[in-house]
PDB file of N, CA and C in Angstrom:
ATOM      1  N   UNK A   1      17.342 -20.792 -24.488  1.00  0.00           N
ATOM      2  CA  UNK A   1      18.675 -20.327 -24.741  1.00  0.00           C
ATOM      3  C   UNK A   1      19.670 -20.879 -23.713  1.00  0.00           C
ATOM      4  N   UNK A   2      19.690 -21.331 -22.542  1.00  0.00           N
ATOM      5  CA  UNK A   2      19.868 -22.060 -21.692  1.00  0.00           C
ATOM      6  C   UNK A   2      20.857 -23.164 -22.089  1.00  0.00           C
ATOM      7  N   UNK A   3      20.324 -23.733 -23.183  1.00  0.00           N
ATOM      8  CA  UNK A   3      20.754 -24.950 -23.487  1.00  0.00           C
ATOM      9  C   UNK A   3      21.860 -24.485 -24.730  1.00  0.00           C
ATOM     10  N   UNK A   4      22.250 -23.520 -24.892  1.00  0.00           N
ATOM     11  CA  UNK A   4      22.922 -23.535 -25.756  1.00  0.00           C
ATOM     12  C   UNK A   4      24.605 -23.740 -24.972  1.00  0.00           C
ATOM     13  N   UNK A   5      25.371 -24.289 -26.493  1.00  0.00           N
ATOM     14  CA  UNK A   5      26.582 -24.623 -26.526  1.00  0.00           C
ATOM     15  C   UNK A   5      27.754 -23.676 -26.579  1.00  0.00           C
ATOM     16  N   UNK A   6      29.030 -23.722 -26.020  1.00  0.00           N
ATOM     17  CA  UNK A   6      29.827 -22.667 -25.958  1.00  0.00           C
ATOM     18  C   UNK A   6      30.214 -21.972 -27.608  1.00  0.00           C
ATOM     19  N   UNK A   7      29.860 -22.929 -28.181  1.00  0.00           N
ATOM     20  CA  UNK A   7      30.223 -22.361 -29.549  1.00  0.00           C
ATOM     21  C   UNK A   7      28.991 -22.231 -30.319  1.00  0.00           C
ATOM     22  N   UNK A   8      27.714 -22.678 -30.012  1.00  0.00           N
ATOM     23  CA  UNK A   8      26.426 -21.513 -30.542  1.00  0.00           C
ATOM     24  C   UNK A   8      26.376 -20.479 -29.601  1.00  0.00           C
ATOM     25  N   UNK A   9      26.955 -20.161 -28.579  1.00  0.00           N
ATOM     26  CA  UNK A   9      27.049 -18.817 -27.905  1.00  0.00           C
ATOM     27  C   UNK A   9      27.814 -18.034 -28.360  1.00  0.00           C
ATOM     28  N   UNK A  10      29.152 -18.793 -29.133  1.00  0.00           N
ATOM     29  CA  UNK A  10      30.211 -17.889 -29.666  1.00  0.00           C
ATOM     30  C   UNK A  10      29.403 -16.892 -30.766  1.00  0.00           C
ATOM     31  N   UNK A  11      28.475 -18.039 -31.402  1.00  0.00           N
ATOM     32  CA  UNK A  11      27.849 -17.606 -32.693  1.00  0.00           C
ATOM     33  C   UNK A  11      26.908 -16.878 -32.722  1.00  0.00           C
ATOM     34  N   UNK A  12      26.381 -16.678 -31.590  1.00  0.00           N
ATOM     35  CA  UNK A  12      25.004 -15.923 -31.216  1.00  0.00           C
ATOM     36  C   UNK A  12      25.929 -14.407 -31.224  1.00  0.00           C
ATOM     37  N   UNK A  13      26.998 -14.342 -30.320  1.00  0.00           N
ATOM     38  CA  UNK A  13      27.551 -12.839 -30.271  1.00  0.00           C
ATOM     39  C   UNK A  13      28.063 -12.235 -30.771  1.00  0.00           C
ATOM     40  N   UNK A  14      28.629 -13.532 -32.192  1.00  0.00           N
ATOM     41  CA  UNK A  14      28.482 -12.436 -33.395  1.00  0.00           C
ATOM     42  C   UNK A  14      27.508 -12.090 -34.421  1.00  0.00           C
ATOM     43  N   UNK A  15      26.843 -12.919 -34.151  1.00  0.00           N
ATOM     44  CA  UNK A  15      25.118 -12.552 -34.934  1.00  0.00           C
ATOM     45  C   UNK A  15      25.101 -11.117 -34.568  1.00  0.00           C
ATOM     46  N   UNK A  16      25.021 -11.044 -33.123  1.00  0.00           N
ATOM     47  CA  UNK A  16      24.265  -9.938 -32.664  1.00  0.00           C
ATOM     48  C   UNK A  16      25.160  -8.349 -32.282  1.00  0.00           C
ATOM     49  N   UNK A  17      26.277  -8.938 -32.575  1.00  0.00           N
ATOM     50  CA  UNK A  17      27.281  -8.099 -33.290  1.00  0.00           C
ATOM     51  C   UNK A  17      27.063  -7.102 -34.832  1.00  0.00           C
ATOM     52  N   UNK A  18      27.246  -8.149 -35.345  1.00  0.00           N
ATOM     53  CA  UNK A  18      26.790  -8.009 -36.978  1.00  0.00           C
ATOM     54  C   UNK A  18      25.333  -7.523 -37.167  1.00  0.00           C
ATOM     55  N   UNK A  19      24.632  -7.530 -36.256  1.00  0.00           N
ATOM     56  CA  UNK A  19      23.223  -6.772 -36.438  1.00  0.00           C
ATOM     57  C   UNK A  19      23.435  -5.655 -36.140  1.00  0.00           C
ATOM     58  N   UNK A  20      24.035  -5.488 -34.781  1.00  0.00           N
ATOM     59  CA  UNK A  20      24.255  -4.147 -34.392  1.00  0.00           C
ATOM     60  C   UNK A  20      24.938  -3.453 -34.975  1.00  0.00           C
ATOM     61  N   UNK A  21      26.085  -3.737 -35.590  1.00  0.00           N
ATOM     62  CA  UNK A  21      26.334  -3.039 -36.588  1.00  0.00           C
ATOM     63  C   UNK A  21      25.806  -2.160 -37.846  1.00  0.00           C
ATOM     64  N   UNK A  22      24.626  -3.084 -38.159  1.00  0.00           N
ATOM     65  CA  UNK A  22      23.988  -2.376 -39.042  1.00  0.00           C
ATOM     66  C   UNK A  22      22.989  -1.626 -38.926  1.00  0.00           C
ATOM     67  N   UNK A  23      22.738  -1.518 -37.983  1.00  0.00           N
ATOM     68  CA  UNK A  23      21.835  -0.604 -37.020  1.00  0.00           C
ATOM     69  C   UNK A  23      22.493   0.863 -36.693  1.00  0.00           C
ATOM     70  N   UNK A  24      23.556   0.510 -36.728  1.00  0.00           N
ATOM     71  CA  UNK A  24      24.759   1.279 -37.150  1.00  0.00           C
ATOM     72  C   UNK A  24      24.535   2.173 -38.122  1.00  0.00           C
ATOM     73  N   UNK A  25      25.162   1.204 -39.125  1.00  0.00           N
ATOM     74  CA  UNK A  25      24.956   1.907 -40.770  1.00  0.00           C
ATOM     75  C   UNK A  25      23.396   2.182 -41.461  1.00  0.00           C
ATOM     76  N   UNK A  26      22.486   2.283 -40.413  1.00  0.00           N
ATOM     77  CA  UNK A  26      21.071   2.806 -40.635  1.00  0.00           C
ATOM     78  C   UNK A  26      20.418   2.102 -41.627  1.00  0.00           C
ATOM     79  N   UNK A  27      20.668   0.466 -42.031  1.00  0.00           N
ATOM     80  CA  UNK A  27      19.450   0.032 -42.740  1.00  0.00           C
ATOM     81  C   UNK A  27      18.755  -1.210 -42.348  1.00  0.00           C
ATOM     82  N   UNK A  28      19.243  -1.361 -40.488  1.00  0.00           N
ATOM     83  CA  UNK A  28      18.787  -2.285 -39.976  1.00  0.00           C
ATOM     84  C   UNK A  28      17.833  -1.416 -38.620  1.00  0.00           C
ATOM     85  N   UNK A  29      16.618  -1.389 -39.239  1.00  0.00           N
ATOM     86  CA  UNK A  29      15.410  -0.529 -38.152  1.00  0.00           C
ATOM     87  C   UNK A  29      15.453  -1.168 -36.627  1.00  0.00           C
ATOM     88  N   UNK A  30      15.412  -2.436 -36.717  1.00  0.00           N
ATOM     89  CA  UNK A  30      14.941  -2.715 -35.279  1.00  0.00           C
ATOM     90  C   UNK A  30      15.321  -4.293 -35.458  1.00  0.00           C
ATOM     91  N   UNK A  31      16.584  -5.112 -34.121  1.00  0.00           N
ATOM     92  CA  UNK A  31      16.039  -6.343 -34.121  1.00  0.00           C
ATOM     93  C   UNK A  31      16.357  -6.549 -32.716  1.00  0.00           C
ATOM     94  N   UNK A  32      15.700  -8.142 -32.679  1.00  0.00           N
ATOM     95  CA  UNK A  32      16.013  -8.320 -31.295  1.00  0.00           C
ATOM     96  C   UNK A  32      15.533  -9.967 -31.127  1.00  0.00           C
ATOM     97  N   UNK A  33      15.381 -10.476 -30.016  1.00  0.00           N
ATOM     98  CA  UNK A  33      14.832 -11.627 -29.422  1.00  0.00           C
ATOM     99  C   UNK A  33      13.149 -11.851 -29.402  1.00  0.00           C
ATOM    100  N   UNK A  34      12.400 -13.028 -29.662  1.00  0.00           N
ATOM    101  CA  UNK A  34      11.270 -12.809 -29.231  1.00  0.00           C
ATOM    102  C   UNK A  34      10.833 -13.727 -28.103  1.00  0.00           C
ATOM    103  N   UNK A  35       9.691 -13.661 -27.607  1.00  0.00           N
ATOM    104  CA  UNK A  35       9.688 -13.961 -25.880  1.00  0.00           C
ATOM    105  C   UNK A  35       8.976 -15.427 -26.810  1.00  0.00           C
ATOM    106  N   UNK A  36       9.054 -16.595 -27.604  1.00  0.00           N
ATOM    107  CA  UNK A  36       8.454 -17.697 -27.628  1.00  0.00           C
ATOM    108  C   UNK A  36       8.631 -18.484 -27.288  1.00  0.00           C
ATOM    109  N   UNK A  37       7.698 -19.054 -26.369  1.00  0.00           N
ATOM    110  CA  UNK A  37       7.793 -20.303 -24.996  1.00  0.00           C
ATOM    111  C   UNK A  37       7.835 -21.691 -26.145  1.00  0.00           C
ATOM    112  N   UNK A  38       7.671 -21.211 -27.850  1.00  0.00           N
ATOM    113  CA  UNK A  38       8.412 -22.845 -28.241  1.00  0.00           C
ATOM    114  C   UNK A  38       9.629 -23.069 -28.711  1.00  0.00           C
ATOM    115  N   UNK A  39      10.172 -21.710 -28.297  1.00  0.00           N
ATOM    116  CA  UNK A  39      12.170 -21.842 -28.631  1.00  0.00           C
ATOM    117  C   UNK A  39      12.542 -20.409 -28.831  1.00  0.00           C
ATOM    118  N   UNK A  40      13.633 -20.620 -28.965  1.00  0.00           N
ATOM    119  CA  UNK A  40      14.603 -19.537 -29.215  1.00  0.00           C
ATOM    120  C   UNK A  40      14.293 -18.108 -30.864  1.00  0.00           C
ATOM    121  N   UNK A  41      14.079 -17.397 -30.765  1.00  0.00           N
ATOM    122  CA  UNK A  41      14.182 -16.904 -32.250  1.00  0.00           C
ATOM    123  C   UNK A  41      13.857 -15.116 -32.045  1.00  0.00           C
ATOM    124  N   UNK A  42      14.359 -14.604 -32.927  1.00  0.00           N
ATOM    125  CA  UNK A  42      14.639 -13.040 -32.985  1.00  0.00           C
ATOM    126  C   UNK A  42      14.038 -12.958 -34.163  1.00  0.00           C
ATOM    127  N   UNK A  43      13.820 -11.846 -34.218  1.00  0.00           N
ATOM    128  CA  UNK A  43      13.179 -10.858 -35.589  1.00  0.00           C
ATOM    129  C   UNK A  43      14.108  -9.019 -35.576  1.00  0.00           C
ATOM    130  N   UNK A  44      13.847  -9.536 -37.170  1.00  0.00           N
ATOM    131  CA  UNK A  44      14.872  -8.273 -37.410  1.00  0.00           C
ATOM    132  C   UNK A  44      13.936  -7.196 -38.492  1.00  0.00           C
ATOM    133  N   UNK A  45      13.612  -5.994 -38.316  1.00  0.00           N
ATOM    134  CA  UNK A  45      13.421  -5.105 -39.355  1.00  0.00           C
ATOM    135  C   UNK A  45      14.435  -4.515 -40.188  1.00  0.00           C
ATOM    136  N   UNK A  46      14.360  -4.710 -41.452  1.00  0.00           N
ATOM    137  CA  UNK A  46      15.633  -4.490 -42.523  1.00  0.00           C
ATOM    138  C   UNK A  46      15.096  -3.404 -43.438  1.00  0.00           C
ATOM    139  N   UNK A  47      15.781  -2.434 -43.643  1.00  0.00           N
ATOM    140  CA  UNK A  47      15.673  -1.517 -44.632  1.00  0.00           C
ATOM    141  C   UNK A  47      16.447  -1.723 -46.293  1.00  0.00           C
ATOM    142  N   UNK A  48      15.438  -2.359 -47.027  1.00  0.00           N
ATOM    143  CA  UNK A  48      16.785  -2.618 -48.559  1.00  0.00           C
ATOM    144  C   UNK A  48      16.057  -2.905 -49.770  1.00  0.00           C
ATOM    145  N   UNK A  49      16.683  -2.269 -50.198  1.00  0.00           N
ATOM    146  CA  UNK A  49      16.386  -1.921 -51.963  1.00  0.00           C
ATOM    147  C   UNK A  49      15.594  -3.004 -52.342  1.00  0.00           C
ATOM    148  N   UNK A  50      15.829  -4.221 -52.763  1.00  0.00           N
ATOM    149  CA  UNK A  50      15.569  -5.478 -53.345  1.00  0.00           C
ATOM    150  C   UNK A  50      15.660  -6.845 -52.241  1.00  0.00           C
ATOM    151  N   UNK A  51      15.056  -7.897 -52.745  1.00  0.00           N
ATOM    152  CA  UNK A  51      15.207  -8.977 -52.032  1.00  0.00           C
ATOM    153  C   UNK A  51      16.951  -9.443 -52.033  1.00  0.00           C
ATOM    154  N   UNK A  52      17.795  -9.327 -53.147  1.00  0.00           N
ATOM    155  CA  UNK A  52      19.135  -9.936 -53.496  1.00  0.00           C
ATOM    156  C   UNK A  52      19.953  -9.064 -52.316  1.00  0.00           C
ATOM    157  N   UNK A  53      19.516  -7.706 -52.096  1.00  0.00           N
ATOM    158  CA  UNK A  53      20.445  -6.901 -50.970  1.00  0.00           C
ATOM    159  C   UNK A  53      20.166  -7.995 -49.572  1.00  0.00           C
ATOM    160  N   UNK A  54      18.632  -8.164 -49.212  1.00  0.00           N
ATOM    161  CA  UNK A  54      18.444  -8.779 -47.820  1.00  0.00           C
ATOM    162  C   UNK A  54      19.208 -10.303 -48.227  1.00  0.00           C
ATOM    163  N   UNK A  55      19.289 -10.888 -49.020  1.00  0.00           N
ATOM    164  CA  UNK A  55      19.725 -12.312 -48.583  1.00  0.00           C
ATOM    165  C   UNK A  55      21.004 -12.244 -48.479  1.00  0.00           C
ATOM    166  N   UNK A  56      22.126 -11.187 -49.718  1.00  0.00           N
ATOM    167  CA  UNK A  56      23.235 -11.073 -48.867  1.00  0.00           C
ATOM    168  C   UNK A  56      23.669 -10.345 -47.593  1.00  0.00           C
ATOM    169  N   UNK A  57      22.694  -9.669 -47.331  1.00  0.00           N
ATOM    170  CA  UNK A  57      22.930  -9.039 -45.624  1.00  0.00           C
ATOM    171  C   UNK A  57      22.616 -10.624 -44.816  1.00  0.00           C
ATOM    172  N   UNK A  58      21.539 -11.690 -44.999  1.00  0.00           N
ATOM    173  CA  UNK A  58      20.962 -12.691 -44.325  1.00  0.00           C
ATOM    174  C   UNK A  58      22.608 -13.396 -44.516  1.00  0.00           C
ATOM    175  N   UNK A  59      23.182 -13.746 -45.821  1.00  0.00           N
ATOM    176  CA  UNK A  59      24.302 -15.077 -45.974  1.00  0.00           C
ATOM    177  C   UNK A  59      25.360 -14.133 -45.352  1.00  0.00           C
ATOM    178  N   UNK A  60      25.481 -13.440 -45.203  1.00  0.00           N
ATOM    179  CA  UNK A  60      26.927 -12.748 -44.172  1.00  0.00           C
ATOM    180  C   UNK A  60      26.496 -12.638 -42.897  1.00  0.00           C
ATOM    181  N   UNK A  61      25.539 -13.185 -42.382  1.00  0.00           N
ATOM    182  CA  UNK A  61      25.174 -13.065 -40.598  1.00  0.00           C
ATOM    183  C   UNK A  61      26.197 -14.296 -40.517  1.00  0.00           C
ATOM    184  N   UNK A  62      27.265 -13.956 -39.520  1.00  0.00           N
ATOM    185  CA  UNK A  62      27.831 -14.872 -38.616  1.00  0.00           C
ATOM    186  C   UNK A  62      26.661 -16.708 -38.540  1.00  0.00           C
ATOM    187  N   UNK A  63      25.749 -16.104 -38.229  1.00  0.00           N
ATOM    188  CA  UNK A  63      24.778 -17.382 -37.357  1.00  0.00           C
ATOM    189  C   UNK A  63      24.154 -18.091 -38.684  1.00  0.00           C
ATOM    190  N   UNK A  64      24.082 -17.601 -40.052  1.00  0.00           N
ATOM    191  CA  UNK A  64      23.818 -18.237 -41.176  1.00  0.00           C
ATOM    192  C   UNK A  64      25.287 -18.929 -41.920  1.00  0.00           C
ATOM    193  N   UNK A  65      25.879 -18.542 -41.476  1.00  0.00           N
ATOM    194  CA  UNK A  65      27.341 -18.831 -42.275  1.00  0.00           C
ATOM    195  C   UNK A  65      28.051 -20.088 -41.735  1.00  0.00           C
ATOM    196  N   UNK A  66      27.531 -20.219 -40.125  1.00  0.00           N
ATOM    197  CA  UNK A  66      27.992 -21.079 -39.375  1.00  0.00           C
ATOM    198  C   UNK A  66      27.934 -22.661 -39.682  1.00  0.00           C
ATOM    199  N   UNK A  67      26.688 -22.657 -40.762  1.00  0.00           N
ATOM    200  CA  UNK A  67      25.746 -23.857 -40.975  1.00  0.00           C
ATOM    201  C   UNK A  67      25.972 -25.573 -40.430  1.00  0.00           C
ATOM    202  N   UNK A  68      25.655 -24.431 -38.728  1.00  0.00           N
ATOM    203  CA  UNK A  68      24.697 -25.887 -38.058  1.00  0.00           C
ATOM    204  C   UNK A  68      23.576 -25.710 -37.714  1.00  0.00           C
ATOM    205  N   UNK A  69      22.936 -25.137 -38.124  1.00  0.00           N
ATOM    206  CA  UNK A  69      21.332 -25.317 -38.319  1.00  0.00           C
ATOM    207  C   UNK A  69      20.520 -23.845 -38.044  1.00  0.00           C
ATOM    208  N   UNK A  70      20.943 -22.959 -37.518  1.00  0.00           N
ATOM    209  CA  UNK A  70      20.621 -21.449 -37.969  1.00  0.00           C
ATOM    210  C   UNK A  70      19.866 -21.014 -39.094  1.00  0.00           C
ATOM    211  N   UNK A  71      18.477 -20.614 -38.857  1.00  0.00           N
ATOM    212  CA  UNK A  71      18.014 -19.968 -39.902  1.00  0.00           C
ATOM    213  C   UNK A  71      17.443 -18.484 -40.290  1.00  0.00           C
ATOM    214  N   UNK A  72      17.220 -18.331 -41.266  1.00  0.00           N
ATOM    215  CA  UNK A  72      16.843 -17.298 -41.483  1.00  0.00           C
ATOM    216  C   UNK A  72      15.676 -16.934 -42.594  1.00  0.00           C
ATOM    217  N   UNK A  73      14.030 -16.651 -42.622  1.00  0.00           N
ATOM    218  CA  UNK A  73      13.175 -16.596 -43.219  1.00  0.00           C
ATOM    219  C   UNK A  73      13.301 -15.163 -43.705  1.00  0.00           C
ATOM    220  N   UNK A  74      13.406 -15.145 -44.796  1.00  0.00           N
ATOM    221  CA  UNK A  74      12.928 -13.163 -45.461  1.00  0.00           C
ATOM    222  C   UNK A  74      11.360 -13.317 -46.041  1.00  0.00           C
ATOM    223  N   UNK A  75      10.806 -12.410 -44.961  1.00  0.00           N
ATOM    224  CA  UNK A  75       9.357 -12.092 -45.587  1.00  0.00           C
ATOM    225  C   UNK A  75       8.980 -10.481 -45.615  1.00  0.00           C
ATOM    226  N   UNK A  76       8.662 -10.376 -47.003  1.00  0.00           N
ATOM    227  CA  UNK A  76       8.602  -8.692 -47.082  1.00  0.00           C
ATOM    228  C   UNK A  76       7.228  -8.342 -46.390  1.00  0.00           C
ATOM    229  N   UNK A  77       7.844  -6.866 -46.342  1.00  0.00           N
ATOM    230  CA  UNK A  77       6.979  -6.037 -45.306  1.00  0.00           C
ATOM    231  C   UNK A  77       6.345  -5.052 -46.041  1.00  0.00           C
ATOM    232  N   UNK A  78       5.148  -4.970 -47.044  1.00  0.00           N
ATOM    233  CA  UNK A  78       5.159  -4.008 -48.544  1.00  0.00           C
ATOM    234  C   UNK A  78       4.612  -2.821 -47.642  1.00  0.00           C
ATOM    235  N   UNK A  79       4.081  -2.865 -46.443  1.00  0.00           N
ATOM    236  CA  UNK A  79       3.349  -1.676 -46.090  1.00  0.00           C
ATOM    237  C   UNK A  79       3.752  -1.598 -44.929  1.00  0.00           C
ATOM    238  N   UNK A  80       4.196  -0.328 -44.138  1.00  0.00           N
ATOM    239  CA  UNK A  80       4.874  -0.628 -42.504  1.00  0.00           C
ATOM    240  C   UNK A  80       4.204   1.135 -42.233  1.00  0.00           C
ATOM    241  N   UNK A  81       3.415   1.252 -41.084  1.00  0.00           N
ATOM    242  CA  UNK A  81       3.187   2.341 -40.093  1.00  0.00           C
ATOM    243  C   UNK A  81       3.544   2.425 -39.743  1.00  0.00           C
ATOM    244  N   UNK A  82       4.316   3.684 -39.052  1.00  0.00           N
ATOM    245  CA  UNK A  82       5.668   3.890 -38.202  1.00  0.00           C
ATOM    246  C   UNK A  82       5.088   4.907 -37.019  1.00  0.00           C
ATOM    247  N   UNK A  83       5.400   5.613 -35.982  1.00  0.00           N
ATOM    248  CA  UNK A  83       5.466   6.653 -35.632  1.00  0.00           C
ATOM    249  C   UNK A  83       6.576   7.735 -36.413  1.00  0.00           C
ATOM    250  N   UNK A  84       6.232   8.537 -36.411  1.00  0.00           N
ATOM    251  CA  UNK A  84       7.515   9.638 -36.461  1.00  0.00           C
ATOM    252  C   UNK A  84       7.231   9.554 -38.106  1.00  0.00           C
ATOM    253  N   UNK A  85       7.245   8.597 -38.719  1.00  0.00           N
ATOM    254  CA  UNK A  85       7.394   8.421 -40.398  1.00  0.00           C
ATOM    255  C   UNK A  85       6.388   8.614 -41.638  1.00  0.00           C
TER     256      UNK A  85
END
């Protein structure tokens, strides 16, 4: 992350804006950064009806919209153990 540019930094803080937000509005469970020594990348837990809800929550992230090279994989989660749940 180091190496990033003043304007993929711009873009990173509203990514992570726009996440938090919906973490907010209670259908974004958990996201964050992950510690991988082969680059940069976060994971997000999403709460939503259908696949068509997650890709337009995915095409309105700031950091997908930006398109210089930002991505975003949706892979469902059919079974999740929780505490508390």
């Amino acid at each position: 992350m180091t190496t990033m540019t003043a304007d993929e930094r711009d873009i990173m803080q509203a990514h992570v804006g726009y996440w938090t937000g919906k973490v907010a509005a209670g259908n974004t469970l958990v996201f964050g950064t992950v510690a991988d020594p082969e680059g940069g990348c976060g994971i997000g837990i999403i709460k939503v009806a259908d696949r068509a809800e997650m890709e337009a929550l995915r095409d309105a992230d700031p950091a997908t919209r930006s398109g210089i090279g930002f991505s975003c994989d949706i892979i469902p989660l059919p079974r999740l153990a929780m505490a508390g749940g």
